[in-house]
ModelCIF file with pLDDT and N, C-alpha, C, O atoms, coordinates in Angstrom:
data_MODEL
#
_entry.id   MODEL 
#
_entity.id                         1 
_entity.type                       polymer 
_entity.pdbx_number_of_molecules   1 
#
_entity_poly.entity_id                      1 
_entity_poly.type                           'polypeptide(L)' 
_entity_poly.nstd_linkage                   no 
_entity_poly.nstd_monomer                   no 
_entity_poly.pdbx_seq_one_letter_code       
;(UNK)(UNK)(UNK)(UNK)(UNK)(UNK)(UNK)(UNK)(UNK)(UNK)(UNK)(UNK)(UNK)(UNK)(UNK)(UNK)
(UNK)(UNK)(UNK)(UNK)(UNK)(UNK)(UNK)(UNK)(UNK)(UNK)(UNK)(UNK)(UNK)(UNK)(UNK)(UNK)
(UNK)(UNK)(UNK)(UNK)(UNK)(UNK)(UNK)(UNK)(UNK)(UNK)(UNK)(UNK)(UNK)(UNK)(UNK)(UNK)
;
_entity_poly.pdbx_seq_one_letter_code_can   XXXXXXXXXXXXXXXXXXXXXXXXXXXXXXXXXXXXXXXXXXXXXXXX 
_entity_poly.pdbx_strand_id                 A 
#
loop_
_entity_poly_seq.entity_id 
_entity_poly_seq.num 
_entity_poly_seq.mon_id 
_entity_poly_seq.hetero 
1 1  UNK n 
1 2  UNK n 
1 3  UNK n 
1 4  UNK n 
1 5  UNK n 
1 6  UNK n 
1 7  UNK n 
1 8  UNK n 
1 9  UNK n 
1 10 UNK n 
1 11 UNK n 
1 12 UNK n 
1 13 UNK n 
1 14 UNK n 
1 15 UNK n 
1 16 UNK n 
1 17 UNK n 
1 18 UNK n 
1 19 UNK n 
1 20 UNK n 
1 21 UNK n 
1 22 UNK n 
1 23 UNK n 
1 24 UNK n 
1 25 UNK n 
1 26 UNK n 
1 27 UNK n 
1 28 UNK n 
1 29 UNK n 
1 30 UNK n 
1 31 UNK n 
1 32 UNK n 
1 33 UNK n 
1 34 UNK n 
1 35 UNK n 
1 36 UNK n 
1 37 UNK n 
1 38 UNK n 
1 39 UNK n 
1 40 UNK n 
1 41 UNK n 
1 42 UNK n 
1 43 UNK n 
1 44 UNK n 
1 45 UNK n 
1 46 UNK n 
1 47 UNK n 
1 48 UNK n 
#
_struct_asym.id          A 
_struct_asym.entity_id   1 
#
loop_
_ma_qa_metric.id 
_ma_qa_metric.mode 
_ma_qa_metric.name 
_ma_qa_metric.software_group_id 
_ma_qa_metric.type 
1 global pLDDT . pLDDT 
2 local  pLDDT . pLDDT 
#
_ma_qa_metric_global.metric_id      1 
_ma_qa_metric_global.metric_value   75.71 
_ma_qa_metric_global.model_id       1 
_ma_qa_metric_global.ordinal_id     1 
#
loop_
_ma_qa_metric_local.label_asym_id 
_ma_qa_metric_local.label_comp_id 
_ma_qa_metric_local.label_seq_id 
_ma_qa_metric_local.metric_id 
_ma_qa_metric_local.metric_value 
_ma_qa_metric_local.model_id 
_ma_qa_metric_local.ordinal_id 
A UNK 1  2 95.00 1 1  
A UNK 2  2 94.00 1 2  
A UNK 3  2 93.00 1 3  
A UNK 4  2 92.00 1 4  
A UNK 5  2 92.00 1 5  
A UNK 6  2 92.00 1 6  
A UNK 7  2 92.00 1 7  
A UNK 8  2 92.00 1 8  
A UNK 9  2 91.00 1 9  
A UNK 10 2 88.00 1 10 
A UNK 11 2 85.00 1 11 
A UNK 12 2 85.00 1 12 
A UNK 13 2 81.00 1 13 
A UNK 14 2 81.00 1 14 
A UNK 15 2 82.00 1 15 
A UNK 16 2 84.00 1 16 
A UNK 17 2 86.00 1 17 
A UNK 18 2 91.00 1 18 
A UNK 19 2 89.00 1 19 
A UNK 20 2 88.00 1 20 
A UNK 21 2 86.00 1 21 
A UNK 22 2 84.00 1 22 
A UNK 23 2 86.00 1 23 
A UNK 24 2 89.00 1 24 
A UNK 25 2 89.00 1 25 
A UNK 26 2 90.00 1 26 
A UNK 27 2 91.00 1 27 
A UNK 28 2 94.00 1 28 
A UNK 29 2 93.00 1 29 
A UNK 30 2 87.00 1 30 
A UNK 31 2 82.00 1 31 
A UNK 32 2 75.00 1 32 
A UNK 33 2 67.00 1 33 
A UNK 34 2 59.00 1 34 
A UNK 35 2 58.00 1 35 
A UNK 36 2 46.00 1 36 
A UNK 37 2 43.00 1 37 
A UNK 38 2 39.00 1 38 
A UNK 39 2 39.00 1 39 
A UNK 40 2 43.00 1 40 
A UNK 41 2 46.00 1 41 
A UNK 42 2 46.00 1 42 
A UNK 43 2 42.00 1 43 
A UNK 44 2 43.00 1 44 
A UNK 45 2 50.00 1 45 
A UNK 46 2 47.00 1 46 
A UNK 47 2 63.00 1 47 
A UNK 48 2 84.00 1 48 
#
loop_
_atom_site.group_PDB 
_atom_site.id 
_atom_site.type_symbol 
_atom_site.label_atom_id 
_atom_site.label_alt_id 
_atom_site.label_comp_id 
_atom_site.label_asym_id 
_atom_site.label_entity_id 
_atom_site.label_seq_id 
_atom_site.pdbx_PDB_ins_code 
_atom_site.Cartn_x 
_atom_site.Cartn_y 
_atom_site.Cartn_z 
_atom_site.occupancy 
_atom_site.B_iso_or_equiv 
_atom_site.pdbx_formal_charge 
_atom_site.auth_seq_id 
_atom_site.auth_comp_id 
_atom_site.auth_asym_id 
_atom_site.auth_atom_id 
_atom_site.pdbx_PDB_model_num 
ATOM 1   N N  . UNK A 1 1  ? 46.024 81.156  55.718 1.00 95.00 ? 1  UNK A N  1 
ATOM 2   C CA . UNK A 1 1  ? 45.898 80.060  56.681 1.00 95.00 ? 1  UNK A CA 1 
ATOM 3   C C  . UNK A 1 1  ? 46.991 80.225  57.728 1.00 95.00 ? 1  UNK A C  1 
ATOM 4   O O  . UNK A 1 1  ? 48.115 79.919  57.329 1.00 95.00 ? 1  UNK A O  1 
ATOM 5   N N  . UNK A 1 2  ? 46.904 80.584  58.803 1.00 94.00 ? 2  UNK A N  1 
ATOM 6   C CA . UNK A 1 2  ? 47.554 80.511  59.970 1.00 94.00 ? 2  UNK A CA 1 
ATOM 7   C C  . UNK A 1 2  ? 47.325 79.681  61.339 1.00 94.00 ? 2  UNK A C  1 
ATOM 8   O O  . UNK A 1 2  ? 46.279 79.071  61.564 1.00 94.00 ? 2  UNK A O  1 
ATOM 9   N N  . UNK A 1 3  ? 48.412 79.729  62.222 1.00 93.00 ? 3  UNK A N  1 
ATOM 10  C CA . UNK A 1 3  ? 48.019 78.818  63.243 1.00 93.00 ? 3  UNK A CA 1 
ATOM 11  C C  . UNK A 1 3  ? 46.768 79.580  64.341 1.00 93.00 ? 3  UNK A C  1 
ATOM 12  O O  . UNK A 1 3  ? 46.402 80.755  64.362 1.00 93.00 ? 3  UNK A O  1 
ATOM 13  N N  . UNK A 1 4  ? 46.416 78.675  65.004 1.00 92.00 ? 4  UNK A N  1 
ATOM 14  C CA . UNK A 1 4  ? 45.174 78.987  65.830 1.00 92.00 ? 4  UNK A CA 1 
ATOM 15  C C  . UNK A 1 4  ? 45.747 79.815  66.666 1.00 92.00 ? 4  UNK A C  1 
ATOM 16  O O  . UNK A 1 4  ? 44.752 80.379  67.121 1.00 92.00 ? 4  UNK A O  1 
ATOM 17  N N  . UNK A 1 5  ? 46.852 80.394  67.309 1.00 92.00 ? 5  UNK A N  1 
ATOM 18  C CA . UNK A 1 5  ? 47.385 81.365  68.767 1.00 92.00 ? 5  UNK A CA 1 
ATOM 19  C C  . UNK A 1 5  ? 47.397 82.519  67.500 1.00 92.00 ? 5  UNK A C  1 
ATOM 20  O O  . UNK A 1 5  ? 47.454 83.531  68.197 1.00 92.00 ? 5  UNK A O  1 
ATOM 21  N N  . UNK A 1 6  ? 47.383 82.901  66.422 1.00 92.00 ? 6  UNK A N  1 
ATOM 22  C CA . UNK A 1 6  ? 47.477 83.835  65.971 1.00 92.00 ? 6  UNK A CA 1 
ATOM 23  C C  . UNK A 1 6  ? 45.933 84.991  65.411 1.00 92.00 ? 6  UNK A C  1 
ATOM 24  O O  . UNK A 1 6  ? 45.729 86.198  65.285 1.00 92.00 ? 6  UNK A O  1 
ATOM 25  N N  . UNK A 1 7  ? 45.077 83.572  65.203 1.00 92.00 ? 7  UNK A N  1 
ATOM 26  C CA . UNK A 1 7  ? 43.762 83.895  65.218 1.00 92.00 ? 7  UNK A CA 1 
ATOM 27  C C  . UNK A 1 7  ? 42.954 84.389  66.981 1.00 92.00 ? 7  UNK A C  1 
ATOM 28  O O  . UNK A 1 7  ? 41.981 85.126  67.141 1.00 92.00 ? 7  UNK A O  1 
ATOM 29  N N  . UNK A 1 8  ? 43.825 83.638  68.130 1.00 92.00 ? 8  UNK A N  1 
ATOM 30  C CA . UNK A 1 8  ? 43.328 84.210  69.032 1.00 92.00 ? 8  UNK A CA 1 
ATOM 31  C C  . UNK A 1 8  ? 44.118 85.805  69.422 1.00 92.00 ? 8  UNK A C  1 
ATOM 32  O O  . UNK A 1 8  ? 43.429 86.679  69.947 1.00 92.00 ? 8  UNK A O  1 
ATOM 33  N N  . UNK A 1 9  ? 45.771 86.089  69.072 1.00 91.00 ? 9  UNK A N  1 
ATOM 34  C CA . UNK A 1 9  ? 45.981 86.763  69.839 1.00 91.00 ? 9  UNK A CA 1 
ATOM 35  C C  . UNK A 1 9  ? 45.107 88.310  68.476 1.00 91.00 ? 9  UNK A C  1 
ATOM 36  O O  . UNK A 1 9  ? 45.019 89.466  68.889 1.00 91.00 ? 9  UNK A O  1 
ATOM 37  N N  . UNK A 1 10 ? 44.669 87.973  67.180 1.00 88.00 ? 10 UNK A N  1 
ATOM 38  C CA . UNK A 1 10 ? 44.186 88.529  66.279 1.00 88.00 ? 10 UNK A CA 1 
ATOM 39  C C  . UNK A 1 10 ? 42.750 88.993  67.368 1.00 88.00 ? 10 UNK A C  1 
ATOM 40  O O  . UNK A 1 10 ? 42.451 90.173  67.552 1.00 88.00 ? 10 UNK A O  1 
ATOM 41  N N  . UNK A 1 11 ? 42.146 88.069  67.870 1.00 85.00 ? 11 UNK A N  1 
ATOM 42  C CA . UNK A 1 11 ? 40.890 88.138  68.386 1.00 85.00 ? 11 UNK A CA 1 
ATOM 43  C C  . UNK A 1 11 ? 40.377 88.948  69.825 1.00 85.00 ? 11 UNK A C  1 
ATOM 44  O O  . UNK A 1 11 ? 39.349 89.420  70.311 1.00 85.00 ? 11 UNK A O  1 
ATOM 45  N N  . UNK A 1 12 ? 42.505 88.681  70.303 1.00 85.00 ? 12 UNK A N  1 
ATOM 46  C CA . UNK A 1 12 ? 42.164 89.108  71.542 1.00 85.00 ? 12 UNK A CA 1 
ATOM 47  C C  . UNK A 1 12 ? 41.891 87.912  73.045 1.00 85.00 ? 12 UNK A C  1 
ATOM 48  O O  . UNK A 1 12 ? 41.970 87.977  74.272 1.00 85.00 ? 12 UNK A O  1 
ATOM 49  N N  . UNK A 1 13 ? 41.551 86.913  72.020 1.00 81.00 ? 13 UNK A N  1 
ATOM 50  C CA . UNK A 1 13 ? 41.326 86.079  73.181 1.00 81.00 ? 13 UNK A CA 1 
ATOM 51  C C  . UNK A 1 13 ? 40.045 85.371  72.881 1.00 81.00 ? 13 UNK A C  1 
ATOM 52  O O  . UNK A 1 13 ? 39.813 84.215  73.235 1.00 81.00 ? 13 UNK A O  1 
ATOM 53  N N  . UNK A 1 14 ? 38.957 86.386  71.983 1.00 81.00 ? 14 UNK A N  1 
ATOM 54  C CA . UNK A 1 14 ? 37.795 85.870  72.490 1.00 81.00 ? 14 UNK A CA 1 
ATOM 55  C C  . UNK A 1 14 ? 37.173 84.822  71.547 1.00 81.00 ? 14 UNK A C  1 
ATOM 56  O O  . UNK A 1 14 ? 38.105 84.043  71.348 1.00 81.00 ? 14 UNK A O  1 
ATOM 57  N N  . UNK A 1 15 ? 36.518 84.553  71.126 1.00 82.00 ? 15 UNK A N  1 
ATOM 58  C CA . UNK A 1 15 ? 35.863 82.814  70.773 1.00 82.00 ? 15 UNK A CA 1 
ATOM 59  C C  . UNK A 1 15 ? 35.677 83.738  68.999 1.00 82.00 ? 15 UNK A C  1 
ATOM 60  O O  . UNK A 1 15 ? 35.217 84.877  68.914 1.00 82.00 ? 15 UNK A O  1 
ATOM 61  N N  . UNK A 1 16 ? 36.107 82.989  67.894 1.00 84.00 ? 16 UNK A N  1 
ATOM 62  C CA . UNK A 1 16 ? 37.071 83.414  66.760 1.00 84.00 ? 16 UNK A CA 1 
ATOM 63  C C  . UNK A 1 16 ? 36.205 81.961  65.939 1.00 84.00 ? 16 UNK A C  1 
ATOM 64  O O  . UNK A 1 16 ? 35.887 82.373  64.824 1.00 84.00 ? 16 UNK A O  1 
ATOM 65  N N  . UNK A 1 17 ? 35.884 80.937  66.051 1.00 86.00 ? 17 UNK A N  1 
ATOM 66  C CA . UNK A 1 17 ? 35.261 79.810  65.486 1.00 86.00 ? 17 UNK A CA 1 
ATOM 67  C C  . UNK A 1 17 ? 36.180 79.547  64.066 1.00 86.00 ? 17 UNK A C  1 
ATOM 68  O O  . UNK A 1 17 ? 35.674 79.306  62.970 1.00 86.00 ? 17 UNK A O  1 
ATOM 69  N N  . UNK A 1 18 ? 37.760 79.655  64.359 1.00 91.00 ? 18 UNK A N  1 
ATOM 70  C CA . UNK A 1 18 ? 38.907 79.477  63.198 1.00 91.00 ? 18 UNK A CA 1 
ATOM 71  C C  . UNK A 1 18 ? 38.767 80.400  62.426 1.00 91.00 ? 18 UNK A C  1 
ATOM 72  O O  . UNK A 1 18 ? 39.585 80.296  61.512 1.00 91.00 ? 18 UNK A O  1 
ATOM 73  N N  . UNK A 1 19 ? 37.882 81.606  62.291 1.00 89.00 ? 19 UNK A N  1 
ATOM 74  C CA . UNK A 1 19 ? 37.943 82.501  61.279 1.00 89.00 ? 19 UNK A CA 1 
ATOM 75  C C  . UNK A 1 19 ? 38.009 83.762  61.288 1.00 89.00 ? 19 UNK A C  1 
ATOM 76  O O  . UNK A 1 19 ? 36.871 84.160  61.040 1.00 89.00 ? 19 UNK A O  1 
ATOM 77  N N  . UNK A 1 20 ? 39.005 85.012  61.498 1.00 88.00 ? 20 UNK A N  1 
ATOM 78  C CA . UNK A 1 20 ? 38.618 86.263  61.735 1.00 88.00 ? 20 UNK A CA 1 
ATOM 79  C C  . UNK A 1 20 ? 39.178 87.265  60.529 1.00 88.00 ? 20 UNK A C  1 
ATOM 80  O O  . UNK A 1 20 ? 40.319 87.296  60.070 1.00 88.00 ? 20 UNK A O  1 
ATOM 81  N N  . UNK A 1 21 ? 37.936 88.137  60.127 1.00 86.00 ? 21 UNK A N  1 
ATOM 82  C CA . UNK A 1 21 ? 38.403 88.345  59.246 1.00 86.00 ? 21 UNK A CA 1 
ATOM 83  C C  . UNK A 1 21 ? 38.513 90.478  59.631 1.00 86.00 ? 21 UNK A C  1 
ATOM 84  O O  . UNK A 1 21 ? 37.823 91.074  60.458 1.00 86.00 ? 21 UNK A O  1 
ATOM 85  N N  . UNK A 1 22 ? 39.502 91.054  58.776 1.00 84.00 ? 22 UNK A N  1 
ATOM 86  C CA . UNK A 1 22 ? 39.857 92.412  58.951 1.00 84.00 ? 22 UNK A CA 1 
ATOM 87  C C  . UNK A 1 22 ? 39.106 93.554  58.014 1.00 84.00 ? 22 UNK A C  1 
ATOM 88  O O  . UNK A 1 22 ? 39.255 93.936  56.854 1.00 84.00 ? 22 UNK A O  1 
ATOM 89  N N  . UNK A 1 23 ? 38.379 93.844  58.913 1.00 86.00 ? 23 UNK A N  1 
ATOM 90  C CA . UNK A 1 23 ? 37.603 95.199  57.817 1.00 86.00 ? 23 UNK A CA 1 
ATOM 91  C C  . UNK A 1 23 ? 37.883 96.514  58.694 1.00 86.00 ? 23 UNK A C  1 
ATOM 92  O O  . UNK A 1 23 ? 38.535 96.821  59.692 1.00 86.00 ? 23 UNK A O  1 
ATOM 93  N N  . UNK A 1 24 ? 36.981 97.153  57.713 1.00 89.00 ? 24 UNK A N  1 
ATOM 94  C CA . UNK A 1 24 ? 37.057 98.647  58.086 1.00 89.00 ? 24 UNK A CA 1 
ATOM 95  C C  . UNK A 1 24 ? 35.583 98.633  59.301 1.00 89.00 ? 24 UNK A C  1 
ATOM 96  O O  . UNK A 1 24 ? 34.596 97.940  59.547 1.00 89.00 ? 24 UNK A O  1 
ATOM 97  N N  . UNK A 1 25 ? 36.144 99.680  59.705 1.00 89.00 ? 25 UNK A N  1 
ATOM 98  C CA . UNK A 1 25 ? 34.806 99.710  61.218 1.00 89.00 ? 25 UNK A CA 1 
ATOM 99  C C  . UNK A 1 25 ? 33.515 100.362 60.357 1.00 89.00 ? 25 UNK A C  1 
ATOM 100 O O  . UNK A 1 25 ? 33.623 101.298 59.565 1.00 89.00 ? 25 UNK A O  1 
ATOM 101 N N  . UNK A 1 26 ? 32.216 99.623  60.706 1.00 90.00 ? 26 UNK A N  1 
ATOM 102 C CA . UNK A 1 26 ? 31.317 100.189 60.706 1.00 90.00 ? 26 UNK A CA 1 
ATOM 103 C C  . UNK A 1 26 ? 30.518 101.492 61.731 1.00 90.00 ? 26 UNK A C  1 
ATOM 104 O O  . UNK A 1 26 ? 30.538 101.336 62.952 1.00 90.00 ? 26 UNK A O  1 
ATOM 105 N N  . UNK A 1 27 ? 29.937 102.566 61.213 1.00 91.00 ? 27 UNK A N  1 
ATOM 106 C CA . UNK A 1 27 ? 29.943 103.676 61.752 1.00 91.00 ? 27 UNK A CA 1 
ATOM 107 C C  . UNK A 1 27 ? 28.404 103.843 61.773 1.00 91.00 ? 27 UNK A C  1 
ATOM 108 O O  . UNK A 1 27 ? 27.797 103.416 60.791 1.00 91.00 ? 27 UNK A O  1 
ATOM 109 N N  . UNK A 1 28 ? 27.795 104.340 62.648 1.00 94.00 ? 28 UNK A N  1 
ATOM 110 C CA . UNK A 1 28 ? 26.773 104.854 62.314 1.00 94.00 ? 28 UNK A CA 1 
ATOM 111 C C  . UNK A 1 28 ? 25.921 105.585 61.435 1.00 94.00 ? 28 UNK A C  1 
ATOM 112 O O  . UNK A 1 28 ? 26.676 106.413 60.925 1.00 94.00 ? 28 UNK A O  1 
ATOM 113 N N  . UNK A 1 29 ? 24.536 105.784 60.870 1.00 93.00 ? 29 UNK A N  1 
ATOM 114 C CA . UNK A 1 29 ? 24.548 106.224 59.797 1.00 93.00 ? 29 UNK A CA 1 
ATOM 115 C C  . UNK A 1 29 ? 23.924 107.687 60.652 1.00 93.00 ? 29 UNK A C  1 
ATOM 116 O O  . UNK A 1 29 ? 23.610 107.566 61.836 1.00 93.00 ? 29 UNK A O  1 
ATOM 117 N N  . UNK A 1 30 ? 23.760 109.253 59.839 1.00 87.00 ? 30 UNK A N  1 
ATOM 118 C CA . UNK A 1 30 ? 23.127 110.088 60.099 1.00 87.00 ? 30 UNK A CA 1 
ATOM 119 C C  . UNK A 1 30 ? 21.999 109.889 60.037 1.00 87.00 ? 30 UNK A C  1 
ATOM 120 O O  . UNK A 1 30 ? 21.553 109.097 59.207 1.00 87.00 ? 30 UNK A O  1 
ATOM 121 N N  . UNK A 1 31 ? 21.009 110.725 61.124 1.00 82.00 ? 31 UNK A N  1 
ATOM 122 C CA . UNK A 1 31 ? 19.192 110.622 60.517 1.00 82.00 ? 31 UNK A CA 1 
ATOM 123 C C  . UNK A 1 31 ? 19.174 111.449 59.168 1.00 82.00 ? 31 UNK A C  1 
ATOM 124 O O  . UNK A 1 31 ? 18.586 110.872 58.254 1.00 82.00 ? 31 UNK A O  1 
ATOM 125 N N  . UNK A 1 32 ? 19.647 112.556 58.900 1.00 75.00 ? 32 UNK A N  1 
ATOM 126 C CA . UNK A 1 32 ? 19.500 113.070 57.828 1.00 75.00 ? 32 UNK A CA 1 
ATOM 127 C C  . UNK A 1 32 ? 19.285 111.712 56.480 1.00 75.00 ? 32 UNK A C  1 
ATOM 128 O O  . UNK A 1 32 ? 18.265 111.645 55.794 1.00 75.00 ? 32 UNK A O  1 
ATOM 129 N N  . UNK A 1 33 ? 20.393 110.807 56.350 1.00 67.00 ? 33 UNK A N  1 
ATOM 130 C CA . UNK A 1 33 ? 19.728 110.126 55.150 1.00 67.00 ? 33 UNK A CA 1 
ATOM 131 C C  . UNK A 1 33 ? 18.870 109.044 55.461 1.00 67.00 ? 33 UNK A C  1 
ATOM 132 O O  . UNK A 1 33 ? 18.527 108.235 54.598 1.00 67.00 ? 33 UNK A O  1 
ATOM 133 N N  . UNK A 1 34 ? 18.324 108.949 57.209 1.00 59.00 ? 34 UNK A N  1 
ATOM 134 C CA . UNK A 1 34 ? 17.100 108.184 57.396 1.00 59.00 ? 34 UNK A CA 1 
ATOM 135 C C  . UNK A 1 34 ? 16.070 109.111 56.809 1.00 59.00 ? 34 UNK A C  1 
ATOM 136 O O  . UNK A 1 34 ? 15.176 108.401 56.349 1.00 59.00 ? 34 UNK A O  1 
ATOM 137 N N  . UNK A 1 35 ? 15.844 110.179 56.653 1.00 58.00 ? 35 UNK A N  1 
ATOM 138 C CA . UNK A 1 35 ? 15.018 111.137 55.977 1.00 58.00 ? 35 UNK A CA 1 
ATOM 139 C C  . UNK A 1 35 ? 14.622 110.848 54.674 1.00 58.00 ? 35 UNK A C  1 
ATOM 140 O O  . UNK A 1 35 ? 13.471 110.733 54.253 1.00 58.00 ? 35 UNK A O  1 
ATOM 141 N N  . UNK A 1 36 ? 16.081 110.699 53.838 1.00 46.00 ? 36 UNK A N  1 
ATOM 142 C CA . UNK A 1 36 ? 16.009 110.404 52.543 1.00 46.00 ? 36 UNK A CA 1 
ATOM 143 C C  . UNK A 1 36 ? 15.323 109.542 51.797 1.00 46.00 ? 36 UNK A C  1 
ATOM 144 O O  . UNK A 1 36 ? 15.203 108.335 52.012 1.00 46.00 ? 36 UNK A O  1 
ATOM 145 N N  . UNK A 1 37 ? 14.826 110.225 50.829 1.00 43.00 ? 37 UNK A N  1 
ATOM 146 C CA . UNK A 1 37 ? 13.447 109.324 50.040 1.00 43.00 ? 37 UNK A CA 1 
ATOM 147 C C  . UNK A 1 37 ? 14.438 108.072 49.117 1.00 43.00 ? 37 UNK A C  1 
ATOM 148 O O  . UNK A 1 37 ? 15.502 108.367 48.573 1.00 43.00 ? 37 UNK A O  1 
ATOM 149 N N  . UNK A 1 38 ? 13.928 106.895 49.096 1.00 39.00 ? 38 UNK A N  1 
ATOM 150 C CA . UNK A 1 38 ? 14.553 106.130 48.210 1.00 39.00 ? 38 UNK A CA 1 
ATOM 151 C C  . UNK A 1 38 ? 14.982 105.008 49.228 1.00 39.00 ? 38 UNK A C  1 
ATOM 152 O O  . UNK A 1 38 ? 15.972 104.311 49.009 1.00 39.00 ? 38 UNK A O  1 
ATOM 153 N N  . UNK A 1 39 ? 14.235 104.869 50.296 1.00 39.00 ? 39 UNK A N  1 
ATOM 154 C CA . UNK A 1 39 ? 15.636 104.133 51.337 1.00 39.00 ? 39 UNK A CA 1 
ATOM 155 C C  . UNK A 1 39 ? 14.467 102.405 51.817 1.00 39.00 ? 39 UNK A C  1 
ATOM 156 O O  . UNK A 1 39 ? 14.710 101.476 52.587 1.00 39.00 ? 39 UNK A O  1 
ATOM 157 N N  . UNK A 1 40 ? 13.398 102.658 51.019 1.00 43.00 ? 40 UNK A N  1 
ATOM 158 C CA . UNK A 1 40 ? 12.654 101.287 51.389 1.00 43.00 ? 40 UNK A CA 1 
ATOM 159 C C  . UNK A 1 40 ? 11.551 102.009 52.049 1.00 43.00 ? 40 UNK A C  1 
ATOM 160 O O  . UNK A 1 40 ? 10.662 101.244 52.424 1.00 43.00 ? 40 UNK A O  1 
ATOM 161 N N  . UNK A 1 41 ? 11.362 103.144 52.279 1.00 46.00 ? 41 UNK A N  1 
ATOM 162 C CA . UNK A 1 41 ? 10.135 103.751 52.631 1.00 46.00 ? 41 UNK A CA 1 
ATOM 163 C C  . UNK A 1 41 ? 8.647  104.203 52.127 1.00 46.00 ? 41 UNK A C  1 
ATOM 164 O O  . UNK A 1 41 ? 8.854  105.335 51.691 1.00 46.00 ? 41 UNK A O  1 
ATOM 165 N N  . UNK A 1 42 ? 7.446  103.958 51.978 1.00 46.00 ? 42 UNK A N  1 
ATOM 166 C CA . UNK A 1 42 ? 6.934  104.174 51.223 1.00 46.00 ? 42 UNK A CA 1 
ATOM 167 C C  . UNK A 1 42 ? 6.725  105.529 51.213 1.00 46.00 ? 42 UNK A C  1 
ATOM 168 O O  . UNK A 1 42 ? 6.541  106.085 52.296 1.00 46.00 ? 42 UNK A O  1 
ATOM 169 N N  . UNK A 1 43 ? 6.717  106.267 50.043 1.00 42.00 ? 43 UNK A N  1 
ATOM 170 C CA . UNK A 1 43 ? 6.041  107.630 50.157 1.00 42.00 ? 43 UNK A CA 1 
ATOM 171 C C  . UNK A 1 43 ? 4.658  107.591 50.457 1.00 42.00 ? 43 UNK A C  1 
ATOM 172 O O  . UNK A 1 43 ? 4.283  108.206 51.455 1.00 42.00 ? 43 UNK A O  1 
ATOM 173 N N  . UNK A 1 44 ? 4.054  107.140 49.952 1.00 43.00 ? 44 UNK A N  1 
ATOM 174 C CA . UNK A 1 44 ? 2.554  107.233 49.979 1.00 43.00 ? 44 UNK A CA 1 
ATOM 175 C C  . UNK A 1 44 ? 1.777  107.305 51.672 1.00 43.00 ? 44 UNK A C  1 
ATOM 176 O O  . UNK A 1 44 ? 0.686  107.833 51.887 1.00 43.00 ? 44 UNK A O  1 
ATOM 177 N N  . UNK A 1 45 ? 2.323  106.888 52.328 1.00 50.00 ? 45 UNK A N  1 
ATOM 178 C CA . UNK A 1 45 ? 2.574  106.780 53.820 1.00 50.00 ? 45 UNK A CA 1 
ATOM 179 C C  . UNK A 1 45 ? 1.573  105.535 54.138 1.00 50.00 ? 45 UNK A C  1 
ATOM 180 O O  . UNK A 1 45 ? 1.099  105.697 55.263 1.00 50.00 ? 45 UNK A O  1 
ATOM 181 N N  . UNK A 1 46 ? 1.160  104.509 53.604 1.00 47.00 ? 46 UNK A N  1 
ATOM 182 C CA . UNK A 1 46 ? 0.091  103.617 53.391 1.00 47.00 ? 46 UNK A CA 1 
ATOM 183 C C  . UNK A 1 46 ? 0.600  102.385 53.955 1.00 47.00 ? 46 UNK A C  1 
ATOM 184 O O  . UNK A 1 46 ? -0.023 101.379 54.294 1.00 47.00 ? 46 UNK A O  1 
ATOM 185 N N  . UNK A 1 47 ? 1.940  102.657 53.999 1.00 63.00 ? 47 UNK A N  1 
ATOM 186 C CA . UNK A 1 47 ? 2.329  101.169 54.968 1.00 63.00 ? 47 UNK A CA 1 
ATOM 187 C C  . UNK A 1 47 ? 2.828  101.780 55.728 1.00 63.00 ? 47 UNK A C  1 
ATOM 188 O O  . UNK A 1 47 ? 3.383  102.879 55.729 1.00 63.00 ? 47 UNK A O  1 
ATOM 189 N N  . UNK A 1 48 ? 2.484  100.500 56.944 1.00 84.00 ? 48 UNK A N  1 
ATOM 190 C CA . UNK A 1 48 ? 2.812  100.890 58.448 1.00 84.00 ? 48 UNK A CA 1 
ATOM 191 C C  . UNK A 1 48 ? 4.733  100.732 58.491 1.00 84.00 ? 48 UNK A C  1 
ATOM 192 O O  . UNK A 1 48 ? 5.348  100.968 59.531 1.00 84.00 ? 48 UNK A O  1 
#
């Protein structure tokens, strides 16, 4: 719990709604494991 100038200068400035939280960056994924069987795709090719 900290004060609110720390959540903005955390934010940068920009609109924070009292809560910012610190992760690791999300990255893009390769097509190679859009390829990959297992990913919610049907094999059968029967759905659109």
């Amino acid at each position: 719990h900290v004060q609110r100038r720390e959540l903005d200068e955390l934010c940068r400035g920009q609109v924070h709604q009292g809560v910012c939280l610190e992760a690791t960056p999300l990255r893009f994924k390769s097509l190679e494991d859009a390829e990959t069987p297992g990913l919610g795709d049907d094999a059968s090719g029967k759905r659109q």
